[in-house]
PDB file of N, CA and C in Angstrom:
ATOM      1  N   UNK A   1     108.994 -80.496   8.566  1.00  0.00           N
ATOM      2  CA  UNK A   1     108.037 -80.598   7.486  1.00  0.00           C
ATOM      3  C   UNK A   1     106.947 -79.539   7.696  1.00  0.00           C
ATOM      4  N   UNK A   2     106.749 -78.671   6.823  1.00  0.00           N
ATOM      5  CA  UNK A   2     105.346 -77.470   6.250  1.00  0.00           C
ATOM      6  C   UNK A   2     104.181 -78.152   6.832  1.00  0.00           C
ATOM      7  N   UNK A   3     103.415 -78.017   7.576  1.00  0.00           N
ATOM      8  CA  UNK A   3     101.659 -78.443   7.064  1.00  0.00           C
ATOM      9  C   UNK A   3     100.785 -77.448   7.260  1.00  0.00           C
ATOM     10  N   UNK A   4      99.766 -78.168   7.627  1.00  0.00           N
ATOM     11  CA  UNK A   4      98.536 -77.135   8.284  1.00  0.00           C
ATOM     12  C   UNK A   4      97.928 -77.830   8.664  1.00  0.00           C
ATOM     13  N   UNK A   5      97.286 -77.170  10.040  1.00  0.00           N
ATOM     14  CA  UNK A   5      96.530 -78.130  10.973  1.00  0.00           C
ATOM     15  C   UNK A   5      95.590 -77.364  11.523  1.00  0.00           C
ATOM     16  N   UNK A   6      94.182 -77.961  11.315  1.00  0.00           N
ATOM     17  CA  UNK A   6      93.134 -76.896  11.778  1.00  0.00           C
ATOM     18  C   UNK A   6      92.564 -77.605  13.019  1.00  0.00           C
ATOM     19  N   UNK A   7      92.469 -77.297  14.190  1.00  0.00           N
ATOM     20  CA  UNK A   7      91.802 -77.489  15.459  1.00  0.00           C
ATOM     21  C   UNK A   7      91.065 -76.222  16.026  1.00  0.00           C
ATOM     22  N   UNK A   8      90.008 -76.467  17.203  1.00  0.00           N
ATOM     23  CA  UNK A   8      89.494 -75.916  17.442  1.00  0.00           C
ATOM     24  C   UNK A   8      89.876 -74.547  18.315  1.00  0.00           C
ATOM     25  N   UNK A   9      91.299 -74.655  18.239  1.00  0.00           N
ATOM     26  CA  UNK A   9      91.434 -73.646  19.130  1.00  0.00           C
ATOM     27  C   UNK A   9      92.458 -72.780  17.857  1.00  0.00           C
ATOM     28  N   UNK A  10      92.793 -72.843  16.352  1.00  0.00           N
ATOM     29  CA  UNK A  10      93.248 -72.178  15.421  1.00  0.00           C
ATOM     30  C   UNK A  10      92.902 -70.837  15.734  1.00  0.00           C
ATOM     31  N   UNK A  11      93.914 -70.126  15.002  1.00  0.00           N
ATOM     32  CA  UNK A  11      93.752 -68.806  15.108  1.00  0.00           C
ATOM     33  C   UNK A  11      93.279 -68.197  14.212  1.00  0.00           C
ATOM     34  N   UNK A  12      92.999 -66.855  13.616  1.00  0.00           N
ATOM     35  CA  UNK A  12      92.541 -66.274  12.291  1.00  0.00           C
ATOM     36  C   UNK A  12      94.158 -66.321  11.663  1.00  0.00           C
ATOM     37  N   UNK A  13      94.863 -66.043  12.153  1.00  0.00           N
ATOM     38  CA  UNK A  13      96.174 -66.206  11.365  1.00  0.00           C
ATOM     39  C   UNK A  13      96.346 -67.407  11.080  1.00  0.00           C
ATOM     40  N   UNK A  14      96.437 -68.411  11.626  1.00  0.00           N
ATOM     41  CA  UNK A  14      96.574 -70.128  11.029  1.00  0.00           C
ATOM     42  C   UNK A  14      95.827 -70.239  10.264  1.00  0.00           C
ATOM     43  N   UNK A  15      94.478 -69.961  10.009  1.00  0.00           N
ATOM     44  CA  UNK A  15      93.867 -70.182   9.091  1.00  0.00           C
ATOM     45  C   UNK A  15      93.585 -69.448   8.049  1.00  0.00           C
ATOM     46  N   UNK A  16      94.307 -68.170   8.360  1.00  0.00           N
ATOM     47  CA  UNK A  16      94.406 -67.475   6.660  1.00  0.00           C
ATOM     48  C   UNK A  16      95.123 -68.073   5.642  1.00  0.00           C
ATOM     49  N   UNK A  17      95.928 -69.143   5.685  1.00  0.00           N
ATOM     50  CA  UNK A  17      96.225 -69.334   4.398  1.00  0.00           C
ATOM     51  C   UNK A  17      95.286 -70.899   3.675  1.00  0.00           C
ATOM     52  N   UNK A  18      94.512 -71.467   4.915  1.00  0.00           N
ATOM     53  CA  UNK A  18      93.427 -72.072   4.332  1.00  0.00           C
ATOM     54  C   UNK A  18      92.394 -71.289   3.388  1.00  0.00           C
ATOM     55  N   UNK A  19      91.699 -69.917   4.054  1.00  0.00           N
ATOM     56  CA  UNK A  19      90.902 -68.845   3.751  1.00  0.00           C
ATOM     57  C   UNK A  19      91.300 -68.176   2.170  1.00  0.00           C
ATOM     58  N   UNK A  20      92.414 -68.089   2.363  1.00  0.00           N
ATOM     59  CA  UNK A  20      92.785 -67.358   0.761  1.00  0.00           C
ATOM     60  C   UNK A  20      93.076 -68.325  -0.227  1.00  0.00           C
ATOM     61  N   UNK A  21      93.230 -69.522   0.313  1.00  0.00           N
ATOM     62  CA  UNK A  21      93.444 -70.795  -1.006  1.00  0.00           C
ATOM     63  C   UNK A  21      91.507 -70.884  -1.245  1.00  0.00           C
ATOM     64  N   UNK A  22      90.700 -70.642  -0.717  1.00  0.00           N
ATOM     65  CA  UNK A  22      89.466 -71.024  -0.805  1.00  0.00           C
ATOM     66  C   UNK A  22      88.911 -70.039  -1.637  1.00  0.00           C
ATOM     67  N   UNK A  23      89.586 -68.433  -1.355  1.00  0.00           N
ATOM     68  CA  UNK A  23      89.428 -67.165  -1.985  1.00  0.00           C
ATOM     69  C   UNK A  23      89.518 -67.315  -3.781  1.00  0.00           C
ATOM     70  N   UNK A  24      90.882 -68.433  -3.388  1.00  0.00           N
ATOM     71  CA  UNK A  24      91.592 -68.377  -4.865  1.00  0.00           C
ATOM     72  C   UNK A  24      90.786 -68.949  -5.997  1.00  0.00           C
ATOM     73  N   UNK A  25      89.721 -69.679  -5.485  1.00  0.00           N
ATOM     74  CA  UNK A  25      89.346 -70.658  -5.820  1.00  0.00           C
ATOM     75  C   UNK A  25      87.768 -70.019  -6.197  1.00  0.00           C
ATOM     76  N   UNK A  26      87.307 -69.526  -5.177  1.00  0.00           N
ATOM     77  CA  UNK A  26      85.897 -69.135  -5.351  1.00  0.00           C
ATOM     78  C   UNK A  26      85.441 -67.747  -5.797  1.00  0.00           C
ATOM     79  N   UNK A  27      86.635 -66.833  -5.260  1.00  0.00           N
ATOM     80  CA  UNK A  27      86.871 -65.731  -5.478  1.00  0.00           C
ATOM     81  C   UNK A  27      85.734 -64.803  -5.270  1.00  0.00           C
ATOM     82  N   UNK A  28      85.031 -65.055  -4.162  1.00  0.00           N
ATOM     83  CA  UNK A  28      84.376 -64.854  -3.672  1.00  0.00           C
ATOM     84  C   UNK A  28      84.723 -64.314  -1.903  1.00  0.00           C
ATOM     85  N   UNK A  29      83.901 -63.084  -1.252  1.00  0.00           N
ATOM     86  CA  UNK A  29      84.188 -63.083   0.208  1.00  0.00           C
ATOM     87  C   UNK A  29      84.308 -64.332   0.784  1.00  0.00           C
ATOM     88  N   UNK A  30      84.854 -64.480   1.666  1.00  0.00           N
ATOM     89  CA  UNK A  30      85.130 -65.862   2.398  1.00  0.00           C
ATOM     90  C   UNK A  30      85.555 -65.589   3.656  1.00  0.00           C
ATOM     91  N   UNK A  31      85.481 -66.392   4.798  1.00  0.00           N
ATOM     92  CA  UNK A  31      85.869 -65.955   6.097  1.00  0.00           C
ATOM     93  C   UNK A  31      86.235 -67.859   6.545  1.00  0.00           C
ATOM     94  N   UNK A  32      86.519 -67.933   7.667  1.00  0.00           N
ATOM     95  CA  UNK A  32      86.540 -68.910   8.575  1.00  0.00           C
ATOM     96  C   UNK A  32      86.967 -68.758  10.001  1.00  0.00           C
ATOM     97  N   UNK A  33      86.652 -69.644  10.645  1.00  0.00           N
ATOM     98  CA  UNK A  33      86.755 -69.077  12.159  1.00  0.00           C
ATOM     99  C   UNK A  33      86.935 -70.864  12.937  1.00  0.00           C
ATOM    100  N   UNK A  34      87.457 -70.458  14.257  1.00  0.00           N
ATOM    101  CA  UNK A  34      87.712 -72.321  14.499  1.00  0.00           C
ATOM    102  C   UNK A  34      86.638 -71.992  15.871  1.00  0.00           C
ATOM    103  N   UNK A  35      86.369 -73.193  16.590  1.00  0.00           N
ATOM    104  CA  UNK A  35      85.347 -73.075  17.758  1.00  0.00           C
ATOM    105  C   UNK A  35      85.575 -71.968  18.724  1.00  0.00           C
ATOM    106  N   UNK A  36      86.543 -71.883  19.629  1.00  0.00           N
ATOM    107  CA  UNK A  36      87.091 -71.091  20.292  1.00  0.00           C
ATOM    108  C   UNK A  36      87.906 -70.114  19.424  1.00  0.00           C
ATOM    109  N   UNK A  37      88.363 -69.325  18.837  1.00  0.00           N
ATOM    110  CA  UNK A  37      88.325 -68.177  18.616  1.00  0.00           C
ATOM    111  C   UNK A  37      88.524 -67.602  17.080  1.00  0.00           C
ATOM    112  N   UNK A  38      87.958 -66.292  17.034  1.00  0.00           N
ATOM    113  CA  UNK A  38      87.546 -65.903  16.310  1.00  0.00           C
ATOM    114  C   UNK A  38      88.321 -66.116  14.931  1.00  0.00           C
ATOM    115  N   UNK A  39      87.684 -65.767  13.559  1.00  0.00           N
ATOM    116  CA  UNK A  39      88.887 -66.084  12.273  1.00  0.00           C
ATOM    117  C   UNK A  39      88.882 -64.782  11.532  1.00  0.00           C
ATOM    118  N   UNK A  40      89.072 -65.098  10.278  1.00  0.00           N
ATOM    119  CA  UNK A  40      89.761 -64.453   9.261  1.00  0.00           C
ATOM    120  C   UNK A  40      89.050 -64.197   8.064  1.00  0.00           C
ATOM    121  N   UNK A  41      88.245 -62.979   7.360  1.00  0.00           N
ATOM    122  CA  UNK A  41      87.509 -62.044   6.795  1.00  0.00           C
ATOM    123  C   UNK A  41      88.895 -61.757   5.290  1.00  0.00           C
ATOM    124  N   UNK A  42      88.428 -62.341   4.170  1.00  0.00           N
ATOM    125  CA  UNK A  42      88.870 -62.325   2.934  1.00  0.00           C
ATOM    126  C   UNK A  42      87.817 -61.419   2.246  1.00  0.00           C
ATOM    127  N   UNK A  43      88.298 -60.488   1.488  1.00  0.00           N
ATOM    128  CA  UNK A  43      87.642 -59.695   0.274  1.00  0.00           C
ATOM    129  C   UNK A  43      88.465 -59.385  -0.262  1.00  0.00           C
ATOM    130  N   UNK A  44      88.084 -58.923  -1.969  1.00  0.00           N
ATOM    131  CA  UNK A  44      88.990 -58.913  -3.022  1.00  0.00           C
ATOM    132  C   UNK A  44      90.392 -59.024  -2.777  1.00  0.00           C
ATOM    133  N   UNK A  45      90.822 -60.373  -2.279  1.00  0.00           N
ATOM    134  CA  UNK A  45      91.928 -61.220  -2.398  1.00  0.00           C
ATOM    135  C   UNK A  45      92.806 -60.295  -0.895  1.00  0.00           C
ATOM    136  N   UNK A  46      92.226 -59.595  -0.370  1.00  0.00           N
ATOM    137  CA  UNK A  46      92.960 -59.282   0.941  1.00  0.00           C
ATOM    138  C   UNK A  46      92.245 -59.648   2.491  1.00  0.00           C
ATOM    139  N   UNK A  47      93.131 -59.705   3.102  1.00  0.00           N
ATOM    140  CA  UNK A  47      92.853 -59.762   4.849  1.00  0.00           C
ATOM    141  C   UNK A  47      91.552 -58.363   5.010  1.00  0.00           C
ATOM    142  N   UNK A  48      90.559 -58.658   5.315  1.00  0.00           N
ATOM    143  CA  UNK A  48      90.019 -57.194   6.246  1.00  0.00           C
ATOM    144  C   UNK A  48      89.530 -57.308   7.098  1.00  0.00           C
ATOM    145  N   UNK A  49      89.599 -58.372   7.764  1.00  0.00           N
ATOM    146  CA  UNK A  49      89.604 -58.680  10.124  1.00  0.00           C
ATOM    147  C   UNK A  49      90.248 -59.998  10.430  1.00  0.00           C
ATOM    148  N   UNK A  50      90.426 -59.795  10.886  1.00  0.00           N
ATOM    149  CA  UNK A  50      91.283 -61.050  12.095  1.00  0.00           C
ATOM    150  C   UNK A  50      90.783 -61.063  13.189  1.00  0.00           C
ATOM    151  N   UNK A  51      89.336 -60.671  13.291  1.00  0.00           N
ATOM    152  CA  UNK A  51      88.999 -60.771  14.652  1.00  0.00           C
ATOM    153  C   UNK A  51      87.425 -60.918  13.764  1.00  0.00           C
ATOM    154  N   UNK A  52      87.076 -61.875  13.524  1.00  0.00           N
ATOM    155  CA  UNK A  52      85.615 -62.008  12.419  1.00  0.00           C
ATOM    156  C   UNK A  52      84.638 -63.531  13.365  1.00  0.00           C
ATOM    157  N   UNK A  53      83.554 -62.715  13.037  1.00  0.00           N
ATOM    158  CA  UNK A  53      82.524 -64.137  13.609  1.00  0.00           C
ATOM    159  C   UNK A  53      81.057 -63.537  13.098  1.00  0.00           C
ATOM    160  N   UNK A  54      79.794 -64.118  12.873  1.00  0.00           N
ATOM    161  CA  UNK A  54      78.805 -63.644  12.572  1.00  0.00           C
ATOM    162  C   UNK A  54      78.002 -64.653  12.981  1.00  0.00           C
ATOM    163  N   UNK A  55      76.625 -63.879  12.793  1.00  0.00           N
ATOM    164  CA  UNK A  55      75.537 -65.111  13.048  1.00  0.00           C
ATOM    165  C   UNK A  55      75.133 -66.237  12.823  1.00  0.00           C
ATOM    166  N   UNK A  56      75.774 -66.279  11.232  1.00  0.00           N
ATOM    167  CA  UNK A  56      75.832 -67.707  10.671  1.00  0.00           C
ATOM    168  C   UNK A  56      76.843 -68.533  10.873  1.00  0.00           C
ATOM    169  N   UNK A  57      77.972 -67.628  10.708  1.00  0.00           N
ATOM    170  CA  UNK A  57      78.952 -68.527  11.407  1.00  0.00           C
ATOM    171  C   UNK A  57      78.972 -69.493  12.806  1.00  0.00           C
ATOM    172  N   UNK A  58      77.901 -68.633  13.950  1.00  0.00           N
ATOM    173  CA  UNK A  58      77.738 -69.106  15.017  1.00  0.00           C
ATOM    174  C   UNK A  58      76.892 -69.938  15.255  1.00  0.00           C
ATOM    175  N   UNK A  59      75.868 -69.794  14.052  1.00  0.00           N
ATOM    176  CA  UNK A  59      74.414 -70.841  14.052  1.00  0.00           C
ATOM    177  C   UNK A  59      75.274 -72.451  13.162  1.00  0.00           C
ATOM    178  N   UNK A  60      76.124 -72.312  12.412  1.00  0.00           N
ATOM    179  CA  UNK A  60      76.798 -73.496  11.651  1.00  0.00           C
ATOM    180  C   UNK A  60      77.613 -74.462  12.652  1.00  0.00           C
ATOM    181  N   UNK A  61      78.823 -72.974  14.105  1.00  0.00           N
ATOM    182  CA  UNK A  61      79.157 -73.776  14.929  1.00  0.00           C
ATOM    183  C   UNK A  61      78.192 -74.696  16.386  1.00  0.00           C
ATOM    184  N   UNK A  62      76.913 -73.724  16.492  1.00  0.00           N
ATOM    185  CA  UNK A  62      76.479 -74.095  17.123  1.00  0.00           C
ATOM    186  C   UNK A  62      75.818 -75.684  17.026  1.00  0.00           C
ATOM    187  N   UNK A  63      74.810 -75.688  15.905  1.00  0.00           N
ATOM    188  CA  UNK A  63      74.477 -76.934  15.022  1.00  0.00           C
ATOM    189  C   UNK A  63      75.230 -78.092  14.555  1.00  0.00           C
ATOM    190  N   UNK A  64      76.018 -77.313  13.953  1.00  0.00           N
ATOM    191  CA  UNK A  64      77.232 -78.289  12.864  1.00  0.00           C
ATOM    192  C   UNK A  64      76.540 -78.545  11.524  1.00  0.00           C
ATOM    193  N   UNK A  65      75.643 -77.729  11.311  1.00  0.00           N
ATOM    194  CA  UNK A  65      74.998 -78.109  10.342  1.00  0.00           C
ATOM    195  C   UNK A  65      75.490 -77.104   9.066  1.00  0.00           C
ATOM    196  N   UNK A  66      75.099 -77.237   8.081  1.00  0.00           N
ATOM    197  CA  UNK A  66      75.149 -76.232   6.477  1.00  0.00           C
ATOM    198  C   UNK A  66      74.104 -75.306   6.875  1.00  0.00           C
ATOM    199  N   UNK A  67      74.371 -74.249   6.912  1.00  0.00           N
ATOM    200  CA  UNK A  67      73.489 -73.110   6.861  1.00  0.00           C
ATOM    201  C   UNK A  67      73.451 -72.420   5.318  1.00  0.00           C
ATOM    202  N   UNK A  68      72.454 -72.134   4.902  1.00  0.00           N
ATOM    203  CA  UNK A  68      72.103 -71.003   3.897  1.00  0.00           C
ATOM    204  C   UNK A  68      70.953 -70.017   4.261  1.00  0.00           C
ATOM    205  N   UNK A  69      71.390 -69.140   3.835  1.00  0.00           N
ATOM    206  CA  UNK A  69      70.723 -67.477   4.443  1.00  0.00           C
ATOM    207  C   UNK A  69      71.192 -66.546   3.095  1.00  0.00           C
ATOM    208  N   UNK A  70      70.349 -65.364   3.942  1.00  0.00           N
ATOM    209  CA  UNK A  70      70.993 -64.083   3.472  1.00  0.00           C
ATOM    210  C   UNK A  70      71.377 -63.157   4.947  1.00  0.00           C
ATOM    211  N   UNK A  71      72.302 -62.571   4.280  1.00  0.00           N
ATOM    212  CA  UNK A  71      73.094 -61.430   5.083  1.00  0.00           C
ATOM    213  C   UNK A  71      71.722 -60.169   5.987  1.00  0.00           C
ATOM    214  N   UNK A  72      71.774 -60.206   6.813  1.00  0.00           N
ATOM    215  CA  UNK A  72      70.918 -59.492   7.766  1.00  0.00           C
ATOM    216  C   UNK A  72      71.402 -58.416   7.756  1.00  0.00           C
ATOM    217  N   UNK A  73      72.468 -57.787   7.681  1.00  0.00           N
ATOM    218  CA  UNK A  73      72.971 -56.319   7.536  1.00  0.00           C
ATOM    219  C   UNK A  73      73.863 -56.277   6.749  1.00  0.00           C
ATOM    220  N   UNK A  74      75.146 -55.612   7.261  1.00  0.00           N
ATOM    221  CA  UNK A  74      76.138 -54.846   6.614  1.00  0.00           C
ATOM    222  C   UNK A  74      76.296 -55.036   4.985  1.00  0.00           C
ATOM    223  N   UNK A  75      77.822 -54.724   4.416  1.00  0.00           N
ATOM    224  CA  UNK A  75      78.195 -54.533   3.174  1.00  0.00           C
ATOM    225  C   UNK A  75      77.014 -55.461   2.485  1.00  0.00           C
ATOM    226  N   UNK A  76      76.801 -56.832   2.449  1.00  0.00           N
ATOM    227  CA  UNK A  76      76.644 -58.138   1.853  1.00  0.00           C
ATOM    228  C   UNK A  76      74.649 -58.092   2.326  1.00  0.00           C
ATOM    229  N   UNK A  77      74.245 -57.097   2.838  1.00  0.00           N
ATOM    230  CA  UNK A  77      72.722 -57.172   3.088  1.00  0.00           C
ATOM    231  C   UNK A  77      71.921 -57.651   1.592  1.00  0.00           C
ATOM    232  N   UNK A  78      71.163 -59.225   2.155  1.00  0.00           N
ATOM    233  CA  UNK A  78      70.394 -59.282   1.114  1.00  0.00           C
ATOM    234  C   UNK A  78      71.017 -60.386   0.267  1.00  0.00           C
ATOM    235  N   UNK A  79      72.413 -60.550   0.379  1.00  0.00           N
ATOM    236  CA  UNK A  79      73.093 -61.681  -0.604  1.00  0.00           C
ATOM    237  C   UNK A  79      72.994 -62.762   0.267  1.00  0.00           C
ATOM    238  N   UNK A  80      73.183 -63.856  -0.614  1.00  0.00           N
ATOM    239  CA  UNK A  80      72.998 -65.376  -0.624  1.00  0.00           C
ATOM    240  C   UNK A  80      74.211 -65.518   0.167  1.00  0.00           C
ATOM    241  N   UNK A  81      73.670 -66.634   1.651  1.00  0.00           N
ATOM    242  CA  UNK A  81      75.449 -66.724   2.382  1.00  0.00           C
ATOM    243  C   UNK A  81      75.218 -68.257   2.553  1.00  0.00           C
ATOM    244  N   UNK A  82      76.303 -68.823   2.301  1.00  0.00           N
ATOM    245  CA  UNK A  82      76.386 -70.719   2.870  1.00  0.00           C
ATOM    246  C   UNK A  82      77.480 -70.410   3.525  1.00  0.00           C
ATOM    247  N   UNK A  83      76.660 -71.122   4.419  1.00  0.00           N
ATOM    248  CA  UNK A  83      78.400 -71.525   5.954  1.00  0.00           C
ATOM    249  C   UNK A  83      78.446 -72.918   5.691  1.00  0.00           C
ATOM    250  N   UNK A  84      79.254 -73.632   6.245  1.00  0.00           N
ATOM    251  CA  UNK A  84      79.665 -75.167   6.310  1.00  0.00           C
ATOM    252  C   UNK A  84      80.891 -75.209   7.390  1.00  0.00           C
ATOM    253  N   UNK A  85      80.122 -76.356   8.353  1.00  0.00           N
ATOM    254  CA  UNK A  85      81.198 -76.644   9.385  1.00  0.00           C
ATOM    255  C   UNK A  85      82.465 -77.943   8.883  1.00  0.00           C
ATOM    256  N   UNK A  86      83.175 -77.803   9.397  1.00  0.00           N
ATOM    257  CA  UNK A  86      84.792 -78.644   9.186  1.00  0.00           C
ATOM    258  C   UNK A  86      84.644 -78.922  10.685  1.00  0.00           C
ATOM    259  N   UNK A  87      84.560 -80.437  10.432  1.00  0.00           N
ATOM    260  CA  UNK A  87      84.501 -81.188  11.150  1.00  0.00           C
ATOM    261  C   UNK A  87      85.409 -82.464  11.773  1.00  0.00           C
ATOM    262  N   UNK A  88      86.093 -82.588  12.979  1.00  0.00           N
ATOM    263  CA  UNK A  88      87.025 -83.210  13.117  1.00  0.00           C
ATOM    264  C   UNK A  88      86.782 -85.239  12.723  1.00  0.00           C
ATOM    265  N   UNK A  89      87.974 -86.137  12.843  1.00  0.00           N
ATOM    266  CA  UNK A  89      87.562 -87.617  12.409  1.00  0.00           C
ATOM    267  C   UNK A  89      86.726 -87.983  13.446  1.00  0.00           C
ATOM    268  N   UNK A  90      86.303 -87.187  14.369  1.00  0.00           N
ATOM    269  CA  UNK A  90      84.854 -87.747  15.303  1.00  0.00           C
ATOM    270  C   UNK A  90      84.009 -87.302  15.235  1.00  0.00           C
ATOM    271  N   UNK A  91      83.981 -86.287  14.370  1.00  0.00           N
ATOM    272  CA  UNK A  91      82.653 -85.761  13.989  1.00  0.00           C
ATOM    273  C   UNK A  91      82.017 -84.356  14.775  1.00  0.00           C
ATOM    274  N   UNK A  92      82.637 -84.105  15.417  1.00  0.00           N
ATOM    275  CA  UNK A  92      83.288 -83.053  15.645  1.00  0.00           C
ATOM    276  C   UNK A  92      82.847 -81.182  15.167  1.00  0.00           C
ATOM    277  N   UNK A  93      82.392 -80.637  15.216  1.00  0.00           N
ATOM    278  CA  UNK A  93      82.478 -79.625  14.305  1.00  0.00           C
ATOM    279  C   UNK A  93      83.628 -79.065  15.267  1.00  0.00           C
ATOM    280  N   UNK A  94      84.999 -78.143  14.668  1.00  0.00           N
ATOM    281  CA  UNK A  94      85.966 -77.466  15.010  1.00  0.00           C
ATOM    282  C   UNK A  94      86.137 -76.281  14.342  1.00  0.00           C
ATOM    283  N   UNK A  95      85.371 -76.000  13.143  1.00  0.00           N
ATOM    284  CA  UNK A  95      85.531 -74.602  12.743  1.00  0.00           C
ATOM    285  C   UNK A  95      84.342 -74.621  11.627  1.00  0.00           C
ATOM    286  N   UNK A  96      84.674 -73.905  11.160  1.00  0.00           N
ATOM    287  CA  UNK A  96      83.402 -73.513  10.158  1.00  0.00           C
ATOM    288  C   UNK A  96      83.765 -72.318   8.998  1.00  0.00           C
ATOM    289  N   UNK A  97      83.608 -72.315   7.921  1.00  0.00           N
ATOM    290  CA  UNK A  97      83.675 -71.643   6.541  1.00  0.00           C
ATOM    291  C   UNK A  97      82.771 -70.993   6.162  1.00  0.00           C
ATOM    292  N   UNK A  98      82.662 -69.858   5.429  1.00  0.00           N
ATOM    293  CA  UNK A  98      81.209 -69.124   4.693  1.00  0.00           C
ATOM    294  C   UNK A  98      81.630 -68.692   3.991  1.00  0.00           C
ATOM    295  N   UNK A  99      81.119 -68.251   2.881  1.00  0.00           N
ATOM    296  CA  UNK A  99      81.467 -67.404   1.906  1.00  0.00           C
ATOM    297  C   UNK A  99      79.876 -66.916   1.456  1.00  0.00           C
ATOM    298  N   UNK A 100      80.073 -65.303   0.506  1.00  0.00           N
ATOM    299  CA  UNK A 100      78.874 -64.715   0.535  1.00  0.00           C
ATOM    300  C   UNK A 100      78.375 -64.769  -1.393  1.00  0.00           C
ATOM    301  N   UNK A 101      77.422 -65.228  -1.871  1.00  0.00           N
ATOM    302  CA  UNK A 101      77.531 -65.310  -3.315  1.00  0.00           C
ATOM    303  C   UNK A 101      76.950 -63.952  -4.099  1.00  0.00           C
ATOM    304  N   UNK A 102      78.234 -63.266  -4.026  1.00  0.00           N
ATOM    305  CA  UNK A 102      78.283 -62.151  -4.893  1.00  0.00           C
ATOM    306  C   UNK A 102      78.239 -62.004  -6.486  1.00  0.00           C
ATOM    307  N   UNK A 103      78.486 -63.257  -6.961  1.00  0.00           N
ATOM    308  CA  UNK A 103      78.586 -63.149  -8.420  1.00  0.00           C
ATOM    309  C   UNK A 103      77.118 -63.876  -9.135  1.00  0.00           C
ATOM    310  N   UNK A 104      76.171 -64.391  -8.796  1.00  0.00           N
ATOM    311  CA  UNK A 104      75.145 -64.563  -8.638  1.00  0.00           C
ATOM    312  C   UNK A 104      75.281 -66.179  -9.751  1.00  0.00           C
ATOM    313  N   UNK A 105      76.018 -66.376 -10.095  1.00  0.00           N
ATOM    314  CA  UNK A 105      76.486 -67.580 -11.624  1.00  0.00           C
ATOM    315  C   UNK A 105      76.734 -68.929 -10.551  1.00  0.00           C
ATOM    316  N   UNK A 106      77.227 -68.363  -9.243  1.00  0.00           N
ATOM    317  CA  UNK A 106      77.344 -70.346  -9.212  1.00  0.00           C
ATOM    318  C   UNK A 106      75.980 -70.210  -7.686  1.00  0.00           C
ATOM    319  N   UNK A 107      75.659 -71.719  -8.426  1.00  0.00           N
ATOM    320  CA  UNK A 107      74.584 -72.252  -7.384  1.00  0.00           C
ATOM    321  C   UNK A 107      74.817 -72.743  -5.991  1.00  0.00           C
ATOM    322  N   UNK A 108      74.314 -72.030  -4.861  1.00  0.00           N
ATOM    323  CA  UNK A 108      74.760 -72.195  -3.652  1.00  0.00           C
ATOM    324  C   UNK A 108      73.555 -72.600  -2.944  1.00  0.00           C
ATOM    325  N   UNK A 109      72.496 -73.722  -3.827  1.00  0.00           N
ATOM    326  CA  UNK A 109      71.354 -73.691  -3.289  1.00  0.00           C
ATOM    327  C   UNK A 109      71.266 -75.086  -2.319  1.00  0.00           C
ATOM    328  N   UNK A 110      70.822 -75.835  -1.326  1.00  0.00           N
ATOM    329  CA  UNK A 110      70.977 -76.841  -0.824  1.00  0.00           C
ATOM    330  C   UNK A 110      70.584 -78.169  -1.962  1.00  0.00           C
ATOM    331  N   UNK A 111      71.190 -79.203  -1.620  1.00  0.00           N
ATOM    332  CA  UNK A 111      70.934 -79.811  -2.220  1.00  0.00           C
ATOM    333  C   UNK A 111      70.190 -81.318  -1.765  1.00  0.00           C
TER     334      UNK A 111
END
């Protein structure tokens, strides 16, 4: 039987096809990464690292909390970023999600 199974030790490849169903959806940059090692960097509907982690990503795993920011440098300097940790049935944080809000129409504000 097919599944998918995200633990903390996932790879950027295991979890690219979580990453691009999220792409499909938000269509928006998107990344994810599991505790122990690094993930997987989506833009306009392609792979561009498999070896991806950032500050927010690391402040969401560190915490476990929802982070919202903006981008401190590169391409995305200045845009609106929400991370969110995925969290195991104990509560757990095991990986963590972000995406960067480039299209400025949907609200990524806390709630």
């Amino acid at each position: 039987m097919a599944g998918l199974c995200i633990s903390q030790d996932s790879t950027a490849k295991e979890l690219e096809p979580l990453a691009m169903a999220i792409y499909g959806v938000v269509g928006l940059p998107t990344t994810i990464r599991s505790k122990n090692q690094k993930g997987v960097r989506i833009e306009n509907g392609k792979v561009v690292d498999y070896d991806y982690t950032g500050p927010y990503l690391e402040e969401a795993l560190r915490t476990g909390n929802i982070f919202h920011g903006f981008a401190a440098s590169g391409p995305y300097k200045g845009m609106p970023v929400i991370v969110s940790p995925i969290n195991d049935s104990n509560g757990e944080t095991i990986a963590v999600l972000g995406t960067v809000n480039l299209s400025g129409y949907i609200d990524l504000k806390r709630f």
